[in-house]
C-alpha atoms as a PDB file:
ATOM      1  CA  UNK A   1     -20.300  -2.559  -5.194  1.00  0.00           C
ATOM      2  CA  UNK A   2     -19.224  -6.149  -6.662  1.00  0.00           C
ATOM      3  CA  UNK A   3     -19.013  -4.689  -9.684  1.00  0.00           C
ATOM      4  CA  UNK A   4     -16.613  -2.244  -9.063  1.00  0.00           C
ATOM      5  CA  UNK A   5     -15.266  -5.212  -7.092  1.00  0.00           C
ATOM      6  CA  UNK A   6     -14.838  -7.373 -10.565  1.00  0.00           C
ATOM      7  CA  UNK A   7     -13.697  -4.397 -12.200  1.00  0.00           C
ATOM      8  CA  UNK A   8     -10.680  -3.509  -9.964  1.00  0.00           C
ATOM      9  CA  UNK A   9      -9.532  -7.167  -8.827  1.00  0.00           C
ATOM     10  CA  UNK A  10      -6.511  -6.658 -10.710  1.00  0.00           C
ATOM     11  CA  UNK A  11      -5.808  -3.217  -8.413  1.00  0.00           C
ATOM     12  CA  UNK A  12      -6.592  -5.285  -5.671  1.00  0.00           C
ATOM     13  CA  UNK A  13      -4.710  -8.298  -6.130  1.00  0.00           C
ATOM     14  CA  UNK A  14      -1.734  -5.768  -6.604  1.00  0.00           C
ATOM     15  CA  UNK A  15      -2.471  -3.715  -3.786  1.00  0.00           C
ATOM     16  CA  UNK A  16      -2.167  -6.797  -0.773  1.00  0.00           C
ATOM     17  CA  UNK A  17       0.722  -8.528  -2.441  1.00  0.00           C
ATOM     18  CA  UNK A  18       2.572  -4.886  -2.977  1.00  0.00           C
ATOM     19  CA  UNK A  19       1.573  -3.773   0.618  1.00  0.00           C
ATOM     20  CA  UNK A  20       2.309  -7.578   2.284  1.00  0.00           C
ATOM     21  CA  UNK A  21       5.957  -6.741   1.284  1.00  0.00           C
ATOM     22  CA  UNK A  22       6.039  -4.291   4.291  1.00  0.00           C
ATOM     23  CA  UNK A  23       4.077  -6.388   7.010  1.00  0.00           C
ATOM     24  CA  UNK A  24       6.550  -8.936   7.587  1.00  0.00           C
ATOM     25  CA  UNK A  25       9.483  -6.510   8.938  1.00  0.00           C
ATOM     26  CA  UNK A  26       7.176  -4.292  10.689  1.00  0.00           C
ATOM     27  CA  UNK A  27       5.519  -7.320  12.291  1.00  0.00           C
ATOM     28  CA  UNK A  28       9.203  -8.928  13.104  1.00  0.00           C
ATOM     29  CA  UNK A  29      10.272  -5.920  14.565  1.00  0.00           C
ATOM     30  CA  UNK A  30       7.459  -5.072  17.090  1.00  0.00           C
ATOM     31  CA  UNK A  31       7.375  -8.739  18.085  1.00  0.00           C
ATOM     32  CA  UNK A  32      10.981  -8.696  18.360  1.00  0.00           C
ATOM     33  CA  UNK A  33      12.827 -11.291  16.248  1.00  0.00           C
ATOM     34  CA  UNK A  34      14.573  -8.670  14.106  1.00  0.00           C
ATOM     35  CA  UNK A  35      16.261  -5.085  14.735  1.00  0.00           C
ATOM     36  CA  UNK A  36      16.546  -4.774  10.667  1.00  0.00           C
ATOM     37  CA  UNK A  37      15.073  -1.813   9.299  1.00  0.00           C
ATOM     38  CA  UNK A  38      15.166  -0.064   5.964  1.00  0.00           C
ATOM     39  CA  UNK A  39      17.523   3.388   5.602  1.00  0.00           C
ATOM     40  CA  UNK A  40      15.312   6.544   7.216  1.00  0.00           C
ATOM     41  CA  UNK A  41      15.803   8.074   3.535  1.00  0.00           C
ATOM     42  CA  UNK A  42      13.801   4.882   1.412  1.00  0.00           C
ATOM     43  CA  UNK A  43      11.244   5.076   4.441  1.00  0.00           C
ATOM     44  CA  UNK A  44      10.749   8.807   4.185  1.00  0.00           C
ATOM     45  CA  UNK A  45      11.151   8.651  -0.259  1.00  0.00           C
ATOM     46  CA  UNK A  46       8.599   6.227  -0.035  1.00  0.00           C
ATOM     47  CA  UNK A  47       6.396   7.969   2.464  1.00  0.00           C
ATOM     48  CA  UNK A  48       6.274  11.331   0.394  1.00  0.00           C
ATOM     49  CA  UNK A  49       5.830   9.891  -2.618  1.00  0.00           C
ATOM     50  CA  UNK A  50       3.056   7.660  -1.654  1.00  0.00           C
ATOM     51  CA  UNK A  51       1.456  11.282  -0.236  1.00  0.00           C
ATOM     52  CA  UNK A  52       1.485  12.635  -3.719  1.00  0.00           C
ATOM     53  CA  UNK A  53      -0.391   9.770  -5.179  1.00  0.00           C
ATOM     54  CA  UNK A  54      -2.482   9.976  -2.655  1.00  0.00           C
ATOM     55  CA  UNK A  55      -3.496  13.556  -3.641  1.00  0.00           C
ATOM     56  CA  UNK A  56      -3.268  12.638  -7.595  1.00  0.00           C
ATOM     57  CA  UNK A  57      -5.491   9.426  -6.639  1.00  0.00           C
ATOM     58  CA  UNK A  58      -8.268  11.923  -4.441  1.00  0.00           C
ATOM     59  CA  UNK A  59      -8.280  14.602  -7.312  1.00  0.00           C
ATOM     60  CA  UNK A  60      -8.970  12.015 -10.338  1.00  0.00           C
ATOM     61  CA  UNK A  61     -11.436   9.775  -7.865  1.00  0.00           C
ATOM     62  CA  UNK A  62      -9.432   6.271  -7.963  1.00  0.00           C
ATOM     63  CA  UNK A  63     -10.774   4.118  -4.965  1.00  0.00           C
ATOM     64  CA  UNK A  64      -8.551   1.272  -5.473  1.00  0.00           C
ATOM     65  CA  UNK A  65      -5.315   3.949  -5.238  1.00  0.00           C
ATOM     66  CA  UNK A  66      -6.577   5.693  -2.363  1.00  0.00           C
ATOM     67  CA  UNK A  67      -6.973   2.872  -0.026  1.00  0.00           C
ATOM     68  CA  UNK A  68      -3.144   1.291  -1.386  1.00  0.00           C
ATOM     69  CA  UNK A  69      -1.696   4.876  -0.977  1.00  0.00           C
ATOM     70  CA  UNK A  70      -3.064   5.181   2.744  1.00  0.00           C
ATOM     71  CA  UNK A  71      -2.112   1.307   3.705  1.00  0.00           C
ATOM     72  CA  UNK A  72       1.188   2.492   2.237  1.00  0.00           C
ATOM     73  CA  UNK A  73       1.795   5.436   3.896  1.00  0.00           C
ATOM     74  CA  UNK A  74       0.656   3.760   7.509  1.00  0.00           C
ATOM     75  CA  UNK A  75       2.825   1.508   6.456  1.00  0.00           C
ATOM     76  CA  UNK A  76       6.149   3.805   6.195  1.00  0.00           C
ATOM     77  CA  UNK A  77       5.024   5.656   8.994  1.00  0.00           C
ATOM     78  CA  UNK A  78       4.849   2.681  11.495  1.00  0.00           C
ATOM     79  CA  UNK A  79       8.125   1.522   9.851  1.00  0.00           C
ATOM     80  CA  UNK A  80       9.423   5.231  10.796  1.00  0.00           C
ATOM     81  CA  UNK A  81       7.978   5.475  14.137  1.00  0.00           C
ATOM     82  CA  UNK A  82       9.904   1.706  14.722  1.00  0.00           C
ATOM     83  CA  UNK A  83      13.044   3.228  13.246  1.00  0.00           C
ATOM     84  CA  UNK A  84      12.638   6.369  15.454  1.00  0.00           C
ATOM     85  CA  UNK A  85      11.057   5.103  18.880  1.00  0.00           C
ATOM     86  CA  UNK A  86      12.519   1.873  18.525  1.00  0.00           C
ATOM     87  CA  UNK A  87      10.625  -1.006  18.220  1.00  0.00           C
END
């Protein structure tokens, strides 16, 4: 497990500081100090293409992409769900 650990940390690394680009407008908007939210279409582009890397990353096995694809697309579904529901 640390090995594949060591071997990924560059996945990783990318993954939280890709992904931590998101948290800070959901998190503003349920708390309530912002109304500002991303067009529906980048939220729903982003949400569908994230799906199809998803699949690509379960076919070919890629642990690292699989866990960034799903944080991604909870991600642009919260986001939507905000944007729809409002937050």
């Amino acid at each position: 497990m640390l090995k594949n650990l060591k071997k990924d940390f560059f996945g990783y690394v990318g993954l939280i500081l890709i992904h931590s680009s998101t948290f800070p407008t959901i998190i503003s908007n349920i708390v309530g100090t912002s109304s500002e939210l991303p067009p529906l279409n980048m939220i729903l582009l982003l949400f569908f293409g994230l799906s199809f890397y998803l699949v690509d990353a379960i076919k070919k096995g890629l642990i690292v992409y699989i866990i960034s694809n799903l944080i991604g697309i909870f991600s642009q579904l919260t986001l939507l769900a905000i944007l729809v529901f409002g937050g």
